[in-house]
Protein backbone atom coordinates (compact mmCIF):
# COMPACT_ATOMS: atom_id res chain seq x y z
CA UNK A 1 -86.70 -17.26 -54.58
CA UNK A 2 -87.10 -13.62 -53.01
CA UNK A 3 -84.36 -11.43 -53.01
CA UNK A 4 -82.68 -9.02 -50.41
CA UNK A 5 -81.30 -5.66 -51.58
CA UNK A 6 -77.83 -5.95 -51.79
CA UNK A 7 -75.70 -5.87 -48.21
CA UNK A 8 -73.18 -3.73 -48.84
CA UNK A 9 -72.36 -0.43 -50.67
CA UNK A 10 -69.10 -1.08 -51.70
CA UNK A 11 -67.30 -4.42 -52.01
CA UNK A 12 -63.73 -5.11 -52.30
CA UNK A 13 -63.14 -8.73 -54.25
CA UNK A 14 -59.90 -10.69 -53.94
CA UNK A 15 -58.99 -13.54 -56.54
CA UNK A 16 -56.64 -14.87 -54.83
CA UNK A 17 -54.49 -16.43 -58.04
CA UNK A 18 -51.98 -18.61 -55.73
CA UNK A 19 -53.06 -21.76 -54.25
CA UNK A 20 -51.86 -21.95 -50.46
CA UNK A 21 -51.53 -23.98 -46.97
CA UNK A 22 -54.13 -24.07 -45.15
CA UNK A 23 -52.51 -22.41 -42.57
CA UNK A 24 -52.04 -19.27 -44.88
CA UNK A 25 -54.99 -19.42 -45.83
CA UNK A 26 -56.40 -19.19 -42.66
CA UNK A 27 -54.32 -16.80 -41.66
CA UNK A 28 -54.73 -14.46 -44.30
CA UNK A 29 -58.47 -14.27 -43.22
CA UNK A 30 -57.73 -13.38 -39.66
CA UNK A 31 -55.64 -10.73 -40.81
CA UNK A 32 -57.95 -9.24 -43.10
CA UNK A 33 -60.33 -9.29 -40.44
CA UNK A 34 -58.06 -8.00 -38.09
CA UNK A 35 -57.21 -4.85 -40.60
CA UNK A 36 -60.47 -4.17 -42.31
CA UNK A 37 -61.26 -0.69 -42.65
CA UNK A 38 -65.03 0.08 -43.62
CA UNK A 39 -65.21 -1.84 -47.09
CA UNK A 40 -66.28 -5.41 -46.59
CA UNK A 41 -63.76 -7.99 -48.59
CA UNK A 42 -64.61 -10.84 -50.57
CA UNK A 43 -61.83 -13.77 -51.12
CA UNK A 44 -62.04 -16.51 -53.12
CA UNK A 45 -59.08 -18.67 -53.06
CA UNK A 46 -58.01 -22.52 -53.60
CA UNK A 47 -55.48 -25.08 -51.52
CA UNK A 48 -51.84 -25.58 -52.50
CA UNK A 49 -52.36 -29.10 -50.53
CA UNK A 50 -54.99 -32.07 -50.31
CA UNK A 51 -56.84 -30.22 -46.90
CA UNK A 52 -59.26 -31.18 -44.63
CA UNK A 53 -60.60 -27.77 -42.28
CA UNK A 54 -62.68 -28.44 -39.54
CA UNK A 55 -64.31 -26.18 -37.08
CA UNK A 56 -63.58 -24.48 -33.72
CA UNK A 57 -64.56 -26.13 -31.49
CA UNK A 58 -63.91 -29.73 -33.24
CA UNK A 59 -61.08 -32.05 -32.22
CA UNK A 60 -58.02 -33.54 -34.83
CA UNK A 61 -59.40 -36.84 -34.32
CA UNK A 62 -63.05 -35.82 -35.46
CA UNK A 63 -61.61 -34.54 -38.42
CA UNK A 64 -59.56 -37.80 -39.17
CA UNK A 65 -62.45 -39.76 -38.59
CA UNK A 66 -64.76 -38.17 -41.23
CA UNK A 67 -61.80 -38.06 -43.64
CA UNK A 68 -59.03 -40.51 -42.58
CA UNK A 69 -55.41 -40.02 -43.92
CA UNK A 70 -54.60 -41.38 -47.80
CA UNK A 71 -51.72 -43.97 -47.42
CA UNK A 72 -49.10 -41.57 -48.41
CA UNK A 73 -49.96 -39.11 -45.64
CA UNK A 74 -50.60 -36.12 -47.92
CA UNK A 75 -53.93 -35.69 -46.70
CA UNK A 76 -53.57 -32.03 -44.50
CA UNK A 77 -56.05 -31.12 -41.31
CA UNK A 78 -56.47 -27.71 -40.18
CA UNK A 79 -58.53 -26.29 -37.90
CA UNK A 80 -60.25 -22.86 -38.31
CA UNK A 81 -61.11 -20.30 -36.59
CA UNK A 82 -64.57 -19.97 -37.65
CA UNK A 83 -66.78 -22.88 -36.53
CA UNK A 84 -68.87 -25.26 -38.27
CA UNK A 85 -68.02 -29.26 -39.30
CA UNK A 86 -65.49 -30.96 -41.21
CA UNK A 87 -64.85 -30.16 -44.18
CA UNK A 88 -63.42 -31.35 -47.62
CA UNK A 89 -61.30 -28.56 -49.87
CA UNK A 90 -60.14 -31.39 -52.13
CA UNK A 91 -63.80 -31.02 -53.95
CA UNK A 92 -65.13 -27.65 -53.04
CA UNK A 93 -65.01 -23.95 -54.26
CA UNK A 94 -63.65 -21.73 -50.91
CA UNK A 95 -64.25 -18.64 -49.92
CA UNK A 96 -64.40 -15.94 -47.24
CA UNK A 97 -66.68 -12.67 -46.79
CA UNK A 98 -64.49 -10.64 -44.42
CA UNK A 99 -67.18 -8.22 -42.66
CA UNK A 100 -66.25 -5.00 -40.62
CA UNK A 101 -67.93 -4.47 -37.50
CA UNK A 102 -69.53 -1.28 -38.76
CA UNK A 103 -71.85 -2.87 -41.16
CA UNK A 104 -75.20 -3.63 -40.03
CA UNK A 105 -74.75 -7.06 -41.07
CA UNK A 106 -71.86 -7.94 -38.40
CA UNK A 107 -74.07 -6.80 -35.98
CA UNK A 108 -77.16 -9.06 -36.52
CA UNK A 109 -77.88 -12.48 -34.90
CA UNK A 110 -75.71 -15.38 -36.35
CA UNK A 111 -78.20 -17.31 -38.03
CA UNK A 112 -80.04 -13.54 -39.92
CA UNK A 113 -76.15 -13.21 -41.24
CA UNK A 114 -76.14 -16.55 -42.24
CA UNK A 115 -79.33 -16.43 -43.91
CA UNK A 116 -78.26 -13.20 -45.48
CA UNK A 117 -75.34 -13.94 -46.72
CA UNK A 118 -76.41 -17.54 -48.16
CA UNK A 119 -79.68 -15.85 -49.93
CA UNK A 120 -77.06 -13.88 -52.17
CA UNK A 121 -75.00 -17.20 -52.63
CA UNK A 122 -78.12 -18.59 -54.09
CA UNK A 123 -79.05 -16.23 -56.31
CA UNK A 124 -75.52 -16.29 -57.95
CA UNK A 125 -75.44 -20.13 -58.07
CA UNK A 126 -78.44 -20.08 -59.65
CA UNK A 127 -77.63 -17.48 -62.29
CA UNK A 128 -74.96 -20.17 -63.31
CA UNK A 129 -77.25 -22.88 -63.40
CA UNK A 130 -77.07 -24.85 -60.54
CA UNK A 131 -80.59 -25.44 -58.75
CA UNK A 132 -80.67 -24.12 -54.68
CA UNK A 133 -82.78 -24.05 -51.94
CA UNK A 134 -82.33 -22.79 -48.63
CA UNK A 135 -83.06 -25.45 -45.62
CA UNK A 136 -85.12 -25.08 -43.26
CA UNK A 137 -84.21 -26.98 -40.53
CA UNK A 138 -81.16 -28.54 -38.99
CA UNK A 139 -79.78 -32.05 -39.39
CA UNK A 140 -79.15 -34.52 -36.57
CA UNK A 141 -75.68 -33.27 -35.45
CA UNK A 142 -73.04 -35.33 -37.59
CA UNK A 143 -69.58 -33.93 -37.94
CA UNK A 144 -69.15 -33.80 -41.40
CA UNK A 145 -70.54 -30.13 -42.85
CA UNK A 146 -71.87 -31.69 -46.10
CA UNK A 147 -73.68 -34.47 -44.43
CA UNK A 148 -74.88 -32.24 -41.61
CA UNK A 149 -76.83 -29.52 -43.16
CA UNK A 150 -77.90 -26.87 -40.71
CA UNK A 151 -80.69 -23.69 -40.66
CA UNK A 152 -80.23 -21.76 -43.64
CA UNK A 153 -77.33 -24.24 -45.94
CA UNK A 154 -77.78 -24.43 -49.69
CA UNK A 155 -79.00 -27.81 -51.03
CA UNK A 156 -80.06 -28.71 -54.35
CA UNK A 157 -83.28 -29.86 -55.22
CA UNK A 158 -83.39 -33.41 -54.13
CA UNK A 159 -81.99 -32.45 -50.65
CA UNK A 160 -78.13 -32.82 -50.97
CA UNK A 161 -76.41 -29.91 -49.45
CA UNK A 162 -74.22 -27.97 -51.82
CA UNK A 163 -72.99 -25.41 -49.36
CA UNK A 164 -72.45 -24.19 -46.10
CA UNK A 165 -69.89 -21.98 -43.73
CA UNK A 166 -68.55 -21.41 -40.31
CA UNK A 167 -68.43 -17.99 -38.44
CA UNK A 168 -66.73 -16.06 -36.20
CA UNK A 169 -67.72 -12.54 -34.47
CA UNK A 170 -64.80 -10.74 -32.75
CA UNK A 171 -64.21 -7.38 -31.98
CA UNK A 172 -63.14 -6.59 -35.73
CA UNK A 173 -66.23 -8.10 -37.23
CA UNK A 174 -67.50 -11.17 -38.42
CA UNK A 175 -65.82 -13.60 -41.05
CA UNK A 176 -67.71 -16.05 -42.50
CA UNK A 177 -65.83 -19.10 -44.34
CA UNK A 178 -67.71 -20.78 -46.96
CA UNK A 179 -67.49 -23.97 -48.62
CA UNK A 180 -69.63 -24.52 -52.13
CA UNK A 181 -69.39 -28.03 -53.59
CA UNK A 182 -72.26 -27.85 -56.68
CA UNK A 183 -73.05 -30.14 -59.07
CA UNK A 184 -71.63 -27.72 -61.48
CA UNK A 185 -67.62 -27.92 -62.39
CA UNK A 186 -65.76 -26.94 -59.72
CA UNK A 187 -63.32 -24.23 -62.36
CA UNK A 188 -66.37 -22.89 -63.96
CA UNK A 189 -68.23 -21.66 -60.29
CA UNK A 190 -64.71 -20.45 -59.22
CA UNK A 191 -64.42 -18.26 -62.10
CA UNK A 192 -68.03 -16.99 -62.29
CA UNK A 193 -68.36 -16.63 -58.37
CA UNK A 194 -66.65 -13.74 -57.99
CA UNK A 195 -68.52 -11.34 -60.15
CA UNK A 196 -72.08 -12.54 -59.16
CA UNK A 197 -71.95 -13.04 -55.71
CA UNK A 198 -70.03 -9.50 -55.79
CA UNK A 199 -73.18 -7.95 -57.50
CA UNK A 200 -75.70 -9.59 -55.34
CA UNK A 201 -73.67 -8.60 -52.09
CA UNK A 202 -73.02 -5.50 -52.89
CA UNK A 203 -74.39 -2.62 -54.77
CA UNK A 204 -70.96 -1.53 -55.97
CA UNK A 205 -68.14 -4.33 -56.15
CA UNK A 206 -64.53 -3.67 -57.21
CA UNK A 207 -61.39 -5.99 -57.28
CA UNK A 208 -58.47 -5.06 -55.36
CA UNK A 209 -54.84 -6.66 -54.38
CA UNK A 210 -53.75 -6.30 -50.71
CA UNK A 211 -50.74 -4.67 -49.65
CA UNK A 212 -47.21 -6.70 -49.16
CA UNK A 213 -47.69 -5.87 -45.72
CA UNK A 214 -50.64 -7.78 -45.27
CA UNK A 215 -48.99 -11.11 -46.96
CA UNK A 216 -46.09 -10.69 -44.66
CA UNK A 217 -48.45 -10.40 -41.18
CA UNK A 218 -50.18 -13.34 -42.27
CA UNK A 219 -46.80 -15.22 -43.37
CA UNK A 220 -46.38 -14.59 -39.22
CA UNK A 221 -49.77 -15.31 -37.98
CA UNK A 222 -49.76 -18.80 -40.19
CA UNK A 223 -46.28 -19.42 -38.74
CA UNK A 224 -47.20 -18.75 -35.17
CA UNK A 225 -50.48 -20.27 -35.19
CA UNK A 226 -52.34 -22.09 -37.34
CA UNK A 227 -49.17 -23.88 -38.17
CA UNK A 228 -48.55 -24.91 -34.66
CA UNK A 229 -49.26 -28.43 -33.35
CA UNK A 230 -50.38 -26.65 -30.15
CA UNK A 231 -53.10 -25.14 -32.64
CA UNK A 232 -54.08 -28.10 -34.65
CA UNK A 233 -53.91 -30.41 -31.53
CA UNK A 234 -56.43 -27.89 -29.11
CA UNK A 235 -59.53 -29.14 -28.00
């Protein structure tokens, strides 16, 4: 598979150790978006709850139809910023590359970022083994993500797609949420992901913590917004 030079100069990596609500998680990557300074961020974090995500510009009801509730309603649906299909974080490794608009990258069409950022994803999936191609075309439409693979998804060799993402451009930069769900155990890529995709993103990758304040903004934003039944309920 050819290779890009790395993206970035530097990279700032966050494992984020606590498993949260989805509508933490979501808001922590807003904020981080929202107070990048010029060192793109990479998160990679995990679900305190059984959560379904599913894009933009998708509806509650889409989401429940692709994954209905379990019969004790712990099943969780939240919708993202970023768009994309539904998606399931009950079998998936999540993450998000937090881009500031000053790097090249946030300023290229959607689907070159895309590409860009998914060509590093497979080289680091397949330094751990797991076999990935990049597709070529789109599927026909569905609303699930991993049945609906689109220009420039991961898929394994006999076509089944093993990851994808949503996007969103503001006046910050561009945030791209990804979903991975390999053949692979789920624990091992989360450990491992880090520290490769890092070094094939970024020529010079370091881990970092963020500040209180940041936990406490997005403690707001989550409260405020993705939270809200006037969020989740939005068509």
């Amino acid at each position: 598979m050819a290779a890009d030079k790395p993206m970035f100069s530097k990279l700032a990596i966050w494992c984020d150790q606590n498993p949260r609500l989805g509508a933490a998680n979501m808001a922590l990557d807003q904020v981080l978006l929202e107070t990048i300074g010029d060192t793109p961020i990479l998160r990679v974090y995990a679900w305190s709850q059984p959560t379904v995500s599913f894009g933009y510009f998708h509806s509650l009801q889409d989401a429940q139809e692709c994954f209905p509730s379990e019969m004790d309603g712990s099943l969780r649906y939240m919708r993202r910023w970023t768009g994309g299909g539904v998606v399931d974080h009950r079998v998936d490794v999540t993450y998000t590359l937090i881009i500031p608009r000053s790097s090249n990258v946030a300023r290229v069409r959607g689907a070159e970022s895309y590409r860009m950022i998914h060509q590093a994803l497979a080289r680091a999936l397949v330094e751990m083994g797991q076999s990935v191609q990049l597709e070529s075309q789109s599927g026909d439409g569905g609303l699930g993500c991993f049945t609906n693979p689109v220009l420039y998804d991961l898929s394994d060799l006999t076509g089944s797609k093993i990851a994808g993402a949503g996007q969103r451009r503001s006046r910050h930069g561009l945030l791209h949420q990804g979903s991975i769900i390999p053949s692979l155990d789920n624990v091992f890529v989360r450990k491992r992901l880090p520290d490769l995709l890092g070094g094939y993103l970024s020529e010079d990758s370091y881990f970092f913590q963020p500040e209180p304040m940041i936990l406490d903004q997005a403690h707001s934003v989550a409260a405020s917004r993705y939270g809200s039944s006037l969020w989740i309920n939005k068509r």
